[in-house]
Structure formats: structure tokens, C-alpha cells
C-alpha atoms as a PDB file:
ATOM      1  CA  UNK A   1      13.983   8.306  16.528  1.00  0.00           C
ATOM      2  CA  UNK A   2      12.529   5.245  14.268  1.00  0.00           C
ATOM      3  CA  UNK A   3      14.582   2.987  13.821  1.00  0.00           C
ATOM      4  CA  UNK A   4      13.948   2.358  10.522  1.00  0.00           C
ATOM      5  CA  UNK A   5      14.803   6.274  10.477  1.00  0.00           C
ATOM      6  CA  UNK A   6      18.262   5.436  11.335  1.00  0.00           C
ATOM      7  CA  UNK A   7      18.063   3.049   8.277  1.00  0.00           C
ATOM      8  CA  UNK A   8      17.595   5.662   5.969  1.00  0.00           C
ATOM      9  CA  UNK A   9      20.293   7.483   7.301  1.00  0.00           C
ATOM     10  CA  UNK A  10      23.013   4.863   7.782  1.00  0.00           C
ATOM     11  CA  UNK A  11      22.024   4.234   3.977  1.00  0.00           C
ATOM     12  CA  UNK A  12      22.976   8.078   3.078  1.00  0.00           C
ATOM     13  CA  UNK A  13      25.949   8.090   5.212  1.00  0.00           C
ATOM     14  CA  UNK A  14      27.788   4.685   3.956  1.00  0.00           C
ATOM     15  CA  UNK A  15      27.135   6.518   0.774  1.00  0.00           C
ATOM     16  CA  UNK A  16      29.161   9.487   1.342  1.00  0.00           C
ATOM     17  CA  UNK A  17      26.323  11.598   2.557  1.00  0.00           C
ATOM     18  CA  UNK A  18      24.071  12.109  -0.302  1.00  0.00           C
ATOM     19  CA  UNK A  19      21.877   9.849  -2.784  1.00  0.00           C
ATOM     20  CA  UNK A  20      19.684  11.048  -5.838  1.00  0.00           C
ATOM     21  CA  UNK A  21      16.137   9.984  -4.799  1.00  0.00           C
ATOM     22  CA  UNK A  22      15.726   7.127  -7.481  1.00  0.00           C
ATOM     23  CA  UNK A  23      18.901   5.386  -6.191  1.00  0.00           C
ATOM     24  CA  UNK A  24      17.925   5.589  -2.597  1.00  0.00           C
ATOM     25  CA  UNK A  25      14.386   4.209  -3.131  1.00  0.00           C
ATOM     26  CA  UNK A  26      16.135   1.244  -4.765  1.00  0.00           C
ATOM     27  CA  UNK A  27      18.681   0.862  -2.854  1.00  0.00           C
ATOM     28  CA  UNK A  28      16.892   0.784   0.187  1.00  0.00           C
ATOM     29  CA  UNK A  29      14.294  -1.730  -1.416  1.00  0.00           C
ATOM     30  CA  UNK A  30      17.336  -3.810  -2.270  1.00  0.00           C
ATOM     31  CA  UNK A  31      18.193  -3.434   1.661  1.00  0.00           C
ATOM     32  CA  UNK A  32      14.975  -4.556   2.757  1.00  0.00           C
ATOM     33  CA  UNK A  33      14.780  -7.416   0.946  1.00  0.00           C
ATOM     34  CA  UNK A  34      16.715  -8.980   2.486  1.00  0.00           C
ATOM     35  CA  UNK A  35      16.107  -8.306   6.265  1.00  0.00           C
ATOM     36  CA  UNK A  36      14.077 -11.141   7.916  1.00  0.00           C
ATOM     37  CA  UNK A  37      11.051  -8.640   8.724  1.00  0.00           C
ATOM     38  CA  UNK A  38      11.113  -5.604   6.552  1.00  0.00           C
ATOM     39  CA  UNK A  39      11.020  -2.178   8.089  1.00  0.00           C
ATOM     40  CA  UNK A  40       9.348  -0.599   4.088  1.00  0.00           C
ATOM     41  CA  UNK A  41       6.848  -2.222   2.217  1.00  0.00           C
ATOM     42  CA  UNK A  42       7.152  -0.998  -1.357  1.00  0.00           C
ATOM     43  CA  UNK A  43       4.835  -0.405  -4.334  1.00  0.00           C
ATOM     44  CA  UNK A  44       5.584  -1.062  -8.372  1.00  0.00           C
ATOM     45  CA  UNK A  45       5.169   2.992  -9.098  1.00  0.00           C
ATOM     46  CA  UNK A  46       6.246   5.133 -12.037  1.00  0.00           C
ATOM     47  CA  UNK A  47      10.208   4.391 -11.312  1.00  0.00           C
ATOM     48  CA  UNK A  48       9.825   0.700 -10.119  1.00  0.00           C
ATOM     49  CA  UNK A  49       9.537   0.209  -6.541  1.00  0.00           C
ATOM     50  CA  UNK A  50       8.426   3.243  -4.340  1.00  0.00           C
ATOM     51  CA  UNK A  51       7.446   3.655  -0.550  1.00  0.00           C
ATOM     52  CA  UNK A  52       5.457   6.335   0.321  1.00  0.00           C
ATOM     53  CA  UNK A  53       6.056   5.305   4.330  1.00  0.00           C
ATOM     54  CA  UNK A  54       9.874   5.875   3.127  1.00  0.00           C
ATOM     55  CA  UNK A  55       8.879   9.526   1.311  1.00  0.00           C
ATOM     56  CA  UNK A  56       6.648  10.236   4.175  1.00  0.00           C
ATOM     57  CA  UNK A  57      10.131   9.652   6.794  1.00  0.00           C
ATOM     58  CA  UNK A  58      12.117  11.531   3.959  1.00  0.00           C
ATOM     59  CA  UNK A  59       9.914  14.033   4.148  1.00  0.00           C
ATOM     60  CA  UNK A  60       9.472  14.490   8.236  1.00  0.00           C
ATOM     61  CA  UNK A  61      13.417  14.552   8.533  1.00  0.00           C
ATOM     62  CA  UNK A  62      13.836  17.334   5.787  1.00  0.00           C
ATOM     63  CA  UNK A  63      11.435  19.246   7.751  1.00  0.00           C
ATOM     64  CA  UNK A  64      13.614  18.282  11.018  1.00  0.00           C
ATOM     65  CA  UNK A  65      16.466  19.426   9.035  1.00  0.00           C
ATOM     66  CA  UNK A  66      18.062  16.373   9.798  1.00  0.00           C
ATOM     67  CA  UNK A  67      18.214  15.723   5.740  1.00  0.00           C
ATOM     68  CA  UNK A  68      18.605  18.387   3.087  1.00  0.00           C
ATOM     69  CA  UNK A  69      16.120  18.001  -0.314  1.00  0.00           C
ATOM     70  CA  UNK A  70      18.207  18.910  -2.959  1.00  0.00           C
ATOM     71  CA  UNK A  71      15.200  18.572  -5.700  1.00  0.00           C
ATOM     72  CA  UNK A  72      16.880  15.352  -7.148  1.00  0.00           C
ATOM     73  CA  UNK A  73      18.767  14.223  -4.400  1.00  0.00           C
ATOM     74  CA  UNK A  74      18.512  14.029  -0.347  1.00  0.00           C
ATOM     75  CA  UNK A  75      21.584  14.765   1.942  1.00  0.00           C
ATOM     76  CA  UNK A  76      22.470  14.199   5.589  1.00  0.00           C
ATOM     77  CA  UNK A  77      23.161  16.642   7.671  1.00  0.00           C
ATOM     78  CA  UNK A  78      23.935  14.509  10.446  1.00  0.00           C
ATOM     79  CA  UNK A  79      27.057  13.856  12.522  1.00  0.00           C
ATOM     80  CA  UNK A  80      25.981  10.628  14.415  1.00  0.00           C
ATOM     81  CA  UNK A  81      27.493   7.686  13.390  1.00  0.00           C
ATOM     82  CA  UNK A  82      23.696   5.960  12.617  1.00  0.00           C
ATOM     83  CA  UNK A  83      25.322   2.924  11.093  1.00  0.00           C
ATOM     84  CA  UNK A  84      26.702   2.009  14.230  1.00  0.00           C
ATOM     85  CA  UNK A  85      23.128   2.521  15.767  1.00  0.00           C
ATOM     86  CA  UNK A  86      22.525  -0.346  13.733  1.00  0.00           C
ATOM     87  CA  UNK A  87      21.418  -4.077  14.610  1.00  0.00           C
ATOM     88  CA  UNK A  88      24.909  -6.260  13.815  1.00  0.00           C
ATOM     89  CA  UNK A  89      22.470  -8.268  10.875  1.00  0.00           C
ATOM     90  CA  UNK A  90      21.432  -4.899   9.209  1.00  0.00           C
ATOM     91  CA  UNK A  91      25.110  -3.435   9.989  1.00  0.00           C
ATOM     92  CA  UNK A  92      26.536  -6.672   7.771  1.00  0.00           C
ATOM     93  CA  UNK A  93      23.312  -6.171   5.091  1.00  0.00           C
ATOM     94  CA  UNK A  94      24.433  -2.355   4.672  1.00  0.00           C
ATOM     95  CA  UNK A  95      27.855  -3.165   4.028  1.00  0.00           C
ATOM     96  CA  UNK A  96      26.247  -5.959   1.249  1.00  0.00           C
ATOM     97  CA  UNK A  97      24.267  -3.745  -0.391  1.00  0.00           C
ATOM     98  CA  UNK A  98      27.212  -1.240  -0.700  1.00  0.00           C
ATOM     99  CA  UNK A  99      29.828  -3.356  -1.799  1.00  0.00           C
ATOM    100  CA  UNK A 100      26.907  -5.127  -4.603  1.00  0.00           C
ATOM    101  CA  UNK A 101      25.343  -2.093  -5.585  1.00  0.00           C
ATOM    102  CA  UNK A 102      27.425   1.106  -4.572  1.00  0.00           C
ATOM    103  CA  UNK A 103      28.949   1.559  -8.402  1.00  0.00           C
ATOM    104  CA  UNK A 104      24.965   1.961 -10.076  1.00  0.00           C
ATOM    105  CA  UNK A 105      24.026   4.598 -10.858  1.00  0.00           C
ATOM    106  CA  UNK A 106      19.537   4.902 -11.036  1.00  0.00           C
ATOM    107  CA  UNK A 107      19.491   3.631 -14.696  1.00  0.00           C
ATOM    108  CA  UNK A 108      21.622   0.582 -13.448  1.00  0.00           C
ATOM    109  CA  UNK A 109      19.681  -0.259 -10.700  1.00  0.00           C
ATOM    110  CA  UNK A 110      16.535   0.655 -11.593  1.00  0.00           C
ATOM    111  CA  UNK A 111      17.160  -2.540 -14.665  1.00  0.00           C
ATOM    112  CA  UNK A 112      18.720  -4.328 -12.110  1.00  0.00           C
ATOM    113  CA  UNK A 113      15.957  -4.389  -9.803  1.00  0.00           C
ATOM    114  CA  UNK A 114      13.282  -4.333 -12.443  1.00  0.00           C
ATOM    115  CA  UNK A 115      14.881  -8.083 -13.883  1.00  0.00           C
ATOM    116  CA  UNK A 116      15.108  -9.280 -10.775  1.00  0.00           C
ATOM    117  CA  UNK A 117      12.026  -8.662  -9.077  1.00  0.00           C
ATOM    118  CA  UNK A 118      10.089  -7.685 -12.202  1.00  0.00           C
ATOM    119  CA  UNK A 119       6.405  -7.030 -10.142  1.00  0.00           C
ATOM    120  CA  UNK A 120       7.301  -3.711  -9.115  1.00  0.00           C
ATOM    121  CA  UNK A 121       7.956  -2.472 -12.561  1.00  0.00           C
ATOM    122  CA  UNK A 122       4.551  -3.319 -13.784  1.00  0.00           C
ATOM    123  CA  UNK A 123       3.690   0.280 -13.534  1.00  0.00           C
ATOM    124  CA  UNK A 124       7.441   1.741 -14.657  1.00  0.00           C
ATOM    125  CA  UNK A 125       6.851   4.770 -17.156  1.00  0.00           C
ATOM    126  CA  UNK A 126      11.471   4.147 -17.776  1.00  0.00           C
ATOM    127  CA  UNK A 127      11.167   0.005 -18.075  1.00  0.00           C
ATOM    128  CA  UNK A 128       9.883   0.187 -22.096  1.00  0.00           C
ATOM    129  CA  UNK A 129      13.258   2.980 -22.306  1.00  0.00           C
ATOM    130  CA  UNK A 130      15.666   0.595 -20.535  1.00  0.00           C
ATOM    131  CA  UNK A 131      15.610  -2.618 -21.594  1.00  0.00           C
ATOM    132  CA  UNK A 132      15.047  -4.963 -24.466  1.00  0.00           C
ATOM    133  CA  UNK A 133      11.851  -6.186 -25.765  1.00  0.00           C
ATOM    134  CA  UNK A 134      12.203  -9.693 -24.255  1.00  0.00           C
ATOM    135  CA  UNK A 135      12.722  -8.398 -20.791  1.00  0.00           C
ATOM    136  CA  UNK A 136      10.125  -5.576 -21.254  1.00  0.00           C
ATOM    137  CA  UNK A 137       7.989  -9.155 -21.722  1.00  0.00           C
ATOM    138  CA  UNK A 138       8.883 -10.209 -18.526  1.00  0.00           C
ATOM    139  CA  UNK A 139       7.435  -6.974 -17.091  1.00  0.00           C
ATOM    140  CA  UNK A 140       4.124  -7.165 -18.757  1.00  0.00           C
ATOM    141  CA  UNK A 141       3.977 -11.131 -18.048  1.00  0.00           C
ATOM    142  CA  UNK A 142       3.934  -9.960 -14.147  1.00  0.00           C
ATOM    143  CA  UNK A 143       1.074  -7.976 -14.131  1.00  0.00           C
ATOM    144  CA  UNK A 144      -1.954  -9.452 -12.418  1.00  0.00           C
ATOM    145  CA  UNK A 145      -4.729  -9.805 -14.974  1.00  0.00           C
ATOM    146  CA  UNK A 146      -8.032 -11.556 -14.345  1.00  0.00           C
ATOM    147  CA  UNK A 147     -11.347 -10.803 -16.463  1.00  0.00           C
ATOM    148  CA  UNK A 148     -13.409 -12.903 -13.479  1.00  0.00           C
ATOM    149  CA  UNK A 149     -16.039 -10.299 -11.909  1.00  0.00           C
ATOM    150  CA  UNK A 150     -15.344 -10.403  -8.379  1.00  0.00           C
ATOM    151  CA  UNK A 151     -16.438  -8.359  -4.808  1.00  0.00           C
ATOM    152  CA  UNK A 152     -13.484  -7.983  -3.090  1.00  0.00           C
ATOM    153  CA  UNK A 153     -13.144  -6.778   0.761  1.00  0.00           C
ATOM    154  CA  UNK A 154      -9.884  -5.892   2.762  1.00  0.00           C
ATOM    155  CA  UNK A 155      -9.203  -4.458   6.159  1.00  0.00           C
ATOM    156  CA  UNK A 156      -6.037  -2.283   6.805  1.00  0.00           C
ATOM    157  CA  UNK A 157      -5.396  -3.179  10.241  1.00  0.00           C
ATOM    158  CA  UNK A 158      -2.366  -4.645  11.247  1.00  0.00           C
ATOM    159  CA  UNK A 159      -0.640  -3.995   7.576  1.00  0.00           C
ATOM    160  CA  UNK A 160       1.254  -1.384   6.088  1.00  0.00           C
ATOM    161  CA  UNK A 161      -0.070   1.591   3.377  1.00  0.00           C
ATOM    162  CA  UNK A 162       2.154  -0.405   1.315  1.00  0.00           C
ATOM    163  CA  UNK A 163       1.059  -4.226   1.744  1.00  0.00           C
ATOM    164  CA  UNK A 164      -2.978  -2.708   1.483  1.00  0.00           C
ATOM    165  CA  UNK A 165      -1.975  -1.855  -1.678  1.00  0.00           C
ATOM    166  CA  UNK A 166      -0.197  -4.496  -3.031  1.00  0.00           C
ATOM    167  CA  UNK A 167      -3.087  -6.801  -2.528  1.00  0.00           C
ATOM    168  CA  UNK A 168      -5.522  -4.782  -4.399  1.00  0.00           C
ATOM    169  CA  UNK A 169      -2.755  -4.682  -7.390  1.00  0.00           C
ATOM    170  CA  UNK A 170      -2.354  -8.094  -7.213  1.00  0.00           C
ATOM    171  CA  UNK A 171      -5.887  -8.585  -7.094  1.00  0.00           C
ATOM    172  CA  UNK A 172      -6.364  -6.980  -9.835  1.00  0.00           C
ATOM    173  CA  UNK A 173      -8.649  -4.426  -7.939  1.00  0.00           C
ATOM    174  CA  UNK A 174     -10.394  -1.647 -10.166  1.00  0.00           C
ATOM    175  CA  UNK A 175     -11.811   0.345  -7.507  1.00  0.00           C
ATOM    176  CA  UNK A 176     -11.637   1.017  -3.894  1.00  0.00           C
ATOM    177  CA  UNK A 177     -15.266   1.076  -2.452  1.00  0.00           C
ATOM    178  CA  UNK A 178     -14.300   2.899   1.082  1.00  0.00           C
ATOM    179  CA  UNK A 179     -17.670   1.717   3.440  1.00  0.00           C
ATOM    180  CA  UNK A 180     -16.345   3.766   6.676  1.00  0.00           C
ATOM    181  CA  UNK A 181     -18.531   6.242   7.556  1.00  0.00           C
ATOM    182  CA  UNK A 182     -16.001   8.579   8.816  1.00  0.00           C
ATOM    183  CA  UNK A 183     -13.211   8.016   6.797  1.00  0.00           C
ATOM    184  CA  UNK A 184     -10.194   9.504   8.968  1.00  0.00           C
ATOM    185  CA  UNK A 185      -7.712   7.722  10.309  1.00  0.00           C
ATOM    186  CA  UNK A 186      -4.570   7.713  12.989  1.00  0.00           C
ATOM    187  CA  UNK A 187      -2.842   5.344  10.225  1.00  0.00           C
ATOM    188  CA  UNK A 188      -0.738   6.721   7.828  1.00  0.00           C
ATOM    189  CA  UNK A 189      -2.000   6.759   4.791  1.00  0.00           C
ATOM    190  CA  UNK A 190      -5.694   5.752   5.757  1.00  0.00           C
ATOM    191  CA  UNK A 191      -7.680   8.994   5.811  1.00  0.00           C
ATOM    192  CA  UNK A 192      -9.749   9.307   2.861  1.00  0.00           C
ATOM    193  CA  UNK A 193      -7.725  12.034   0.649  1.00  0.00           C
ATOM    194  CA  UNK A 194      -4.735  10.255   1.456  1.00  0.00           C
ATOM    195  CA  UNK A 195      -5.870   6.810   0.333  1.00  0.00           C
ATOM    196  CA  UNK A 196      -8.000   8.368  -2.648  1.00  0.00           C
ATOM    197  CA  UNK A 197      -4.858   9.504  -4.184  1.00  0.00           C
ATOM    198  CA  UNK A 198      -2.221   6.764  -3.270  1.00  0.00           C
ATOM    199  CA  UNK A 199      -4.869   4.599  -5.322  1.00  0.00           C
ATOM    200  CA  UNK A 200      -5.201   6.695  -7.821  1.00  0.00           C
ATOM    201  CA  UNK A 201      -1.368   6.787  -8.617  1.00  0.00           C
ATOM    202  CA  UNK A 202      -1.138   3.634  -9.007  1.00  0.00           C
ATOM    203  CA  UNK A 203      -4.506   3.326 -11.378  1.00  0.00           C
ATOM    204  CA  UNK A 204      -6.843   2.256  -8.743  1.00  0.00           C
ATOM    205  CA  UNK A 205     -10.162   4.192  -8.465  1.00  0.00           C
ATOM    206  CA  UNK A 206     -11.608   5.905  -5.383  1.00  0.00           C
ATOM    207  CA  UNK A 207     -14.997   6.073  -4.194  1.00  0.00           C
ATOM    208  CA  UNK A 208     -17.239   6.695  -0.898  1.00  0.00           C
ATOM    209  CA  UNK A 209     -20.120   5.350   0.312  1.00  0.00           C
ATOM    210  CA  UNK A 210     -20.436   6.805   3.874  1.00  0.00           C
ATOM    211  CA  UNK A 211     -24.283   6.189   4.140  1.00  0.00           C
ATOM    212  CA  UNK A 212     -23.126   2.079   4.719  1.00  0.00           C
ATOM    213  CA  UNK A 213     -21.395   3.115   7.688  1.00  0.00           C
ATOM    214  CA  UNK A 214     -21.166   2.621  11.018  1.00  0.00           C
ATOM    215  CA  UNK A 215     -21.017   5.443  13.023  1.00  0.00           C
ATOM    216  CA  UNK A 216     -18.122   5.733  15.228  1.00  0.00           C
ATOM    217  CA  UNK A 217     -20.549   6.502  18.613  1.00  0.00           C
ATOM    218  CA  UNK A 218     -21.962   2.555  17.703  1.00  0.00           C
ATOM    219  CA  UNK A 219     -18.959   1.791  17.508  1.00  0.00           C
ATOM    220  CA  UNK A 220     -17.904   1.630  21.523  1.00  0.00           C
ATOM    221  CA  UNK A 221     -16.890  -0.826  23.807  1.00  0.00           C
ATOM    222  CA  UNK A 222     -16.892  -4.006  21.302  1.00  0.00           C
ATOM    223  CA  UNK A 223     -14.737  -6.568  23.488  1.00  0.00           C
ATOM    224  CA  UNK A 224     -15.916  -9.601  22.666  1.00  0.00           C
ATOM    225  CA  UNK A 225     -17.457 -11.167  19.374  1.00  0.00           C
ATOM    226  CA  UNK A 226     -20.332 -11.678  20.809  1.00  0.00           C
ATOM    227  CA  UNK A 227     -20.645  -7.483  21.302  1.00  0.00           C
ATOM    228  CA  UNK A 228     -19.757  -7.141  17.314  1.00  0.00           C
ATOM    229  CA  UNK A 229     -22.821  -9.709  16.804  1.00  0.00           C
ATOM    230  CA  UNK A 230     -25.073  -7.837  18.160  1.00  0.00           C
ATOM    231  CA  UNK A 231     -23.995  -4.525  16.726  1.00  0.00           C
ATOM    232  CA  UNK A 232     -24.400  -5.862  13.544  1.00  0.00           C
ATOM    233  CA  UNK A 233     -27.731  -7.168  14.020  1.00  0.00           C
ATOM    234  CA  UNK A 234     -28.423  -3.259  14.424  1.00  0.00           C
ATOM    235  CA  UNK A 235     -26.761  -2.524  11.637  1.00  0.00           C
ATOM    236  CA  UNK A 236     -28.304  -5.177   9.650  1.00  0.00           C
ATOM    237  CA  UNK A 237     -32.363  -3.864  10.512  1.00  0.00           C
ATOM    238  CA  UNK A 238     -31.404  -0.481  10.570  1.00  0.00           C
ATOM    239  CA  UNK A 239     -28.974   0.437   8.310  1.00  0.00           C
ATOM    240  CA  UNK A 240     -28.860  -2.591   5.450  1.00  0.00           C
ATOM    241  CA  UNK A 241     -32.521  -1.997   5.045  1.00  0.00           C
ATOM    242  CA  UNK A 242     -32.761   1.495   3.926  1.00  0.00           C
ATOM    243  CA  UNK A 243     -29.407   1.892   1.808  1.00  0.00           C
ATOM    244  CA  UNK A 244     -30.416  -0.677  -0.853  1.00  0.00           C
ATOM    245  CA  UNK A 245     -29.984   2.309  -3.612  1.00  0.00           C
ATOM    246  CA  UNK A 246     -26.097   2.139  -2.428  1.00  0.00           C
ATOM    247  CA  UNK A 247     -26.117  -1.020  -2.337  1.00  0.00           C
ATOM    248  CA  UNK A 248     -27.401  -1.525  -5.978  1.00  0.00           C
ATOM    249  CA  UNK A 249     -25.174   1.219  -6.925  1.00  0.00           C
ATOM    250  CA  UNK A 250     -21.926  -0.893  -5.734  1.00  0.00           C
ATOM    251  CA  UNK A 251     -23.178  -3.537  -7.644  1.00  0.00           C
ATOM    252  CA  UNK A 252     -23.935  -2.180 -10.365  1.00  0.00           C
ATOM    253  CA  UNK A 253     -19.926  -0.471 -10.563  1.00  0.00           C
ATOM    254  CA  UNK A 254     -19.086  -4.151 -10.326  1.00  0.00           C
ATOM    255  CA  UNK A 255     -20.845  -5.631 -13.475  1.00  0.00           C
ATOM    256  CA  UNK A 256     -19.100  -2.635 -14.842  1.00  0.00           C
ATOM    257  CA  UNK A 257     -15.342  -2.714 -13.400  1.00  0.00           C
ATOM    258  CA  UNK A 258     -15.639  -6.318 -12.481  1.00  0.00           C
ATOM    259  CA  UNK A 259     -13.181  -6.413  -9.881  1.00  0.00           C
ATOM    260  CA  UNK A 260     -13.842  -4.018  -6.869  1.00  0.00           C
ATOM    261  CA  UNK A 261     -13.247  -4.190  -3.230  1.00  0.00           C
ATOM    262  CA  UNK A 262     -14.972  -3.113  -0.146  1.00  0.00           C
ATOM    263  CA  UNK A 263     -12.852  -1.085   2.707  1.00  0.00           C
ATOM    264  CA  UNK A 264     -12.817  -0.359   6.498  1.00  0.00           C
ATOM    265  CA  UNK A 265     -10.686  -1.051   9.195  1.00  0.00           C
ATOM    266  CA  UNK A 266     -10.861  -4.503  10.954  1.00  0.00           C
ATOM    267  CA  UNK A 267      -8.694  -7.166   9.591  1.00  0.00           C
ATOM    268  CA  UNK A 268     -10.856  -9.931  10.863  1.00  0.00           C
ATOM    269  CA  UNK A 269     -14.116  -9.736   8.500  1.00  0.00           C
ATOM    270  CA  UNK A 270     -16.193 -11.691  11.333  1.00  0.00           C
ATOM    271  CA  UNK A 271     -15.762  -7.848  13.449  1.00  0.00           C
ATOM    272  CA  UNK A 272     -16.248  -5.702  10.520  1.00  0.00           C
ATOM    273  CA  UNK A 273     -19.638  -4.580   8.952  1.00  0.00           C
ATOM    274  CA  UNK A 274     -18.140  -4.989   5.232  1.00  0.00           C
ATOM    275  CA  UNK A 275     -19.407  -8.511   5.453  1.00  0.00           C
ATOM    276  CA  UNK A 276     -22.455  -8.102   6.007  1.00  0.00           C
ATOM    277  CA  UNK A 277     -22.741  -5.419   3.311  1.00  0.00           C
ATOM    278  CA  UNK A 278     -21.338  -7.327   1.327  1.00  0.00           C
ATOM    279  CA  UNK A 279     -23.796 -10.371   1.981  1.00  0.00           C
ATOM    280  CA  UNK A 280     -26.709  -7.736   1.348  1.00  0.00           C
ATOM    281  CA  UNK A 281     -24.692  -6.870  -2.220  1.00  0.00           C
ATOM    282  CA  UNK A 282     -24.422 -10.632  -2.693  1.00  0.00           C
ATOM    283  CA  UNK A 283     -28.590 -10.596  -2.108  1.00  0.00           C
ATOM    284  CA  UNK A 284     -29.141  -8.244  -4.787  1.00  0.00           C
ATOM    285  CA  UNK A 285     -30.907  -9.481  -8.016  1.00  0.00           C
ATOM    286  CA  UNK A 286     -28.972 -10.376 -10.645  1.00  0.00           C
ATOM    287  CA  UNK A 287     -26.013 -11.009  -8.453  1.00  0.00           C
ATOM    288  CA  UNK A 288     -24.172 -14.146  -9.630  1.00  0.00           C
ATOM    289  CA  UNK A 289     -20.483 -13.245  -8.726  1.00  0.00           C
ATOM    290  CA  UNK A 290     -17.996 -14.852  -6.126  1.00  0.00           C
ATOM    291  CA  UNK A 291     -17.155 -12.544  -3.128  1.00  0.00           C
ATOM    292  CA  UNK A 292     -13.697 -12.758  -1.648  1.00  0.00           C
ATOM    293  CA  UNK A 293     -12.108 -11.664   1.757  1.00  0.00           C
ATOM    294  CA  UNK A 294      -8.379 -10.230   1.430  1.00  0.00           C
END
């Protein structure tokens, strides 16, 4: 099993076996906080901070019947003792966040979570409802804002559904431009219906533009940089040069949404073709408009 599996159970079972789904989301956020590398990356969703890679194990051990969905709340149906599976750090952080937090109910620690680490309430639809107008303040004053037209472009390797997404919010990102040509992938949350609506609950746009793709068969043994150079000279003559209608198109949703970002896989943009798309983009009449690697 995951161990950040046994997490989410030693969490249900130091509180007596069952946990109404706001409370755990919180109260595992609060947990992870505060471990030195976090096993959940979170998102500010419609109830404060959310992770779907949490909801996604949730999910997997209901279906294991390991856990027991009871609509509003999740039980364990376990008889292992999985906080003594535990690293001795996380044991002593467990027994913190239980002896701190373990008297809240979800309207307490949703506003204590949402004053303290007021980003991931940005997008709370219960924030306005719980607390006063100065704090609400706080909220709003944490939202990323910028009115500066910018082409963004991001790589998911290497991070979490969560962390992709938190740079696009804090970015201010519009829309998602995915540039893969085959949009599937082995990572959670990558494939293209997946990602389409993960960004579009939090208020992100989706849209495709396989034709500035690489196709995967190109796409073999690249083990050096010097093997990415050259595929992207191909790519360059033969792709770059007959997909200027897409590539106006893009541009043209950027004078409109001002902030969008290019997508594929590689995490270092010096092995990924979204540079050089976006270097054609940046050629483009009437392109005056900074381009920025995330």
C-alpha cells in the first residue's frame, strides 16, 4: 500500500474511525503542512483546500472496501493499527494535529484554515458565509491578479496534478493551451478529459491544439540534448511551417484572455517543442507580449 495511503487511514482511525469529507480534506491539509516533504499537494477549491490525488486514494480504497463512503462522510473498515505503520515524525504530527484540531467541527476548520493560509480560499463558495467582511478582505487580497498579457508555458513532469495547477492559479492563467499531440497520459490527472475538467473547476479554460504536436513515433530514443536538437529542427521545417493558422489562432486567444499557457510534458523547456512554438507565436505579427517559462 502507499504510504501516504496509510496516512489517510491513520488520520480516520486516531479519529475514531470516521470523518465527514470536509473535515478530513482539512485536516489532512493541516497534516501536511507541516511534514518536511508533503505526501498531497492541495488546491483553493469550492470548500478551501482540496486534493484530487487525496479523492482519487479515497476513492481507490472505497472501491477496495478498505473505506466505506457514507455520502458525507468516509469510514475505515480496517483493523490494522496504520498509525503505528507510521514514520515516528508523522506518528508525533498526527498526534499534533489531533490534540490542535480534533474538537472542529468543518465550519471551524474550514475558518481556521481559510485565516491562516488564506490562498486556498480564493475560490471558497462558504468563505463570504463564514466570516466577517475584513477577513473575507483578506481572501480576495490573495488572489493572483495581473492585467499584463502574457504566453505562459509549463511542463508537468516531475510535479504533482496539484502543484501544475497551482502555478497556473497563481499565474493568473486564463486558459490551458494543451500542444501534445496525443494527449494521454500514465500521470494522474494528465490525460486530456481529466485535465480539461480539473481546470475547468477551478475557472481555468481548456483547449487543444493537437496539429502542433509531436507525434509520439518522433518521439523515440531522445538521450541526449543534442538528439532533442535535432528533432526539433524537424519539427521546426516541417511542422512550424504549415500550422501558422494555429499558431495565429493561439495568439489571437491571447490578445483576448491575456494570460494563457502552453502545455506538454517535459519540465525542462530546452527538450520540449512548446518553445519553439512558442518562439514561432512570439514571430507572429503584431506580437508584442513577454513569454514566460513555468
Amino acid at each position: 500500500m502507499f504510504y501516504r495511503r496509510k496516512i489517510i487511514l491513520a488520520l480516520l482511525q486516531v479519529f475514531e474511525g470516521q470523518v465527514d469529507k470536509i473535515s478530513l480534506q482539512k485536516l489532512l491539509f493541516l497534516f501536511t503542512k507541516n511534514q518536511a516533504k508533503p505526501e498531497y499537494d492541495f488546491v483553493p477549491y469550492k470548500y478551501g483546500c482540496y486534493s484530487y490525488s487525496a479523492h482519487a486514494d479515497l476513492t481507490s480504497m472505497v472501491s477496495k472496501g478498505i473505506l466505506t463512503d457514507l455520502e458525507k462522510a468516509y469510514k475505515c473498515n480496517e483493523t490494522t493499527n496504520y498509525f503505528n505503520t507510521l514514520k515516528a515524525d508523522d506518528k508525533k504530527l498526527m498526534l499534533y494535529v489531533k490534540d490542535q484540531y480534533g474538537k472542529m467541527n468543518a465550519d471551524a476548520l474550514m475558518k481556521h484554515v481559510y485565516l491562516n493560509f488564506p490562498y486556498w480560499a480564493i475560490n471558497s463558495v462558504k468563505a463570504k458565509e463564514i466570516l466577517t467582511l475584513q477577513q473575507f478582505e483578506k481572501i480576495n487580497n490573495s488572489r493572483p491578479k495581473s492585467e499584463k498579457t502574457i504566453l505562459f508555458t509549463i511542463g508537468y513532469e516531475g510535479i504533482s496534478l496539484e502543484a501544475y495547477l497551482n502555478r497556473l492559479i497563481k499565474n493568473d492563467v486564463k486558459v490551458l493551451v494543451d500542444v501534445r499531440n496525443n494527449p494521454l497520459s500514465m500521470k494522474y490527472g494528465f490525460s486530456k478529459s481529466q485535465l480539461q475538467r480539473y481546470c475547468n473547476s477551478l475557472g481555468i479554460e481548456y483547449v487543444h491544439y493537437p496539429e502542433v504536436g509531436i507525434q509520439s513515433e518522433q518521439r523515440q530514443e531522445l538521450n541526449t540534448q543534442s538528439d532533442y536538437d535535432k528533432l526539433f529542427a524537424v519539427y521546426r521545417q516541417n511542422n512550424l511551417t504549415k500550422t501558422t493558422a494555429s499558431q495565429v489562432k493561439i495568439l489571437n486567444l491571447l490578445k483576448e484572455k491575456k494570460r494563457i499557457a502552453l502545455t506538454c510534458f517535459e519540465a525542462n523547456i530546452c527538450q520540449c517543442h512548446r518553445k519553439h512554438l512558442a518562439e514561432a507565436i512570439k514571430n507572429l505579427p503584431d506580437f508584442n507580449y513577454e513569454v514566460k517559462h513555468i
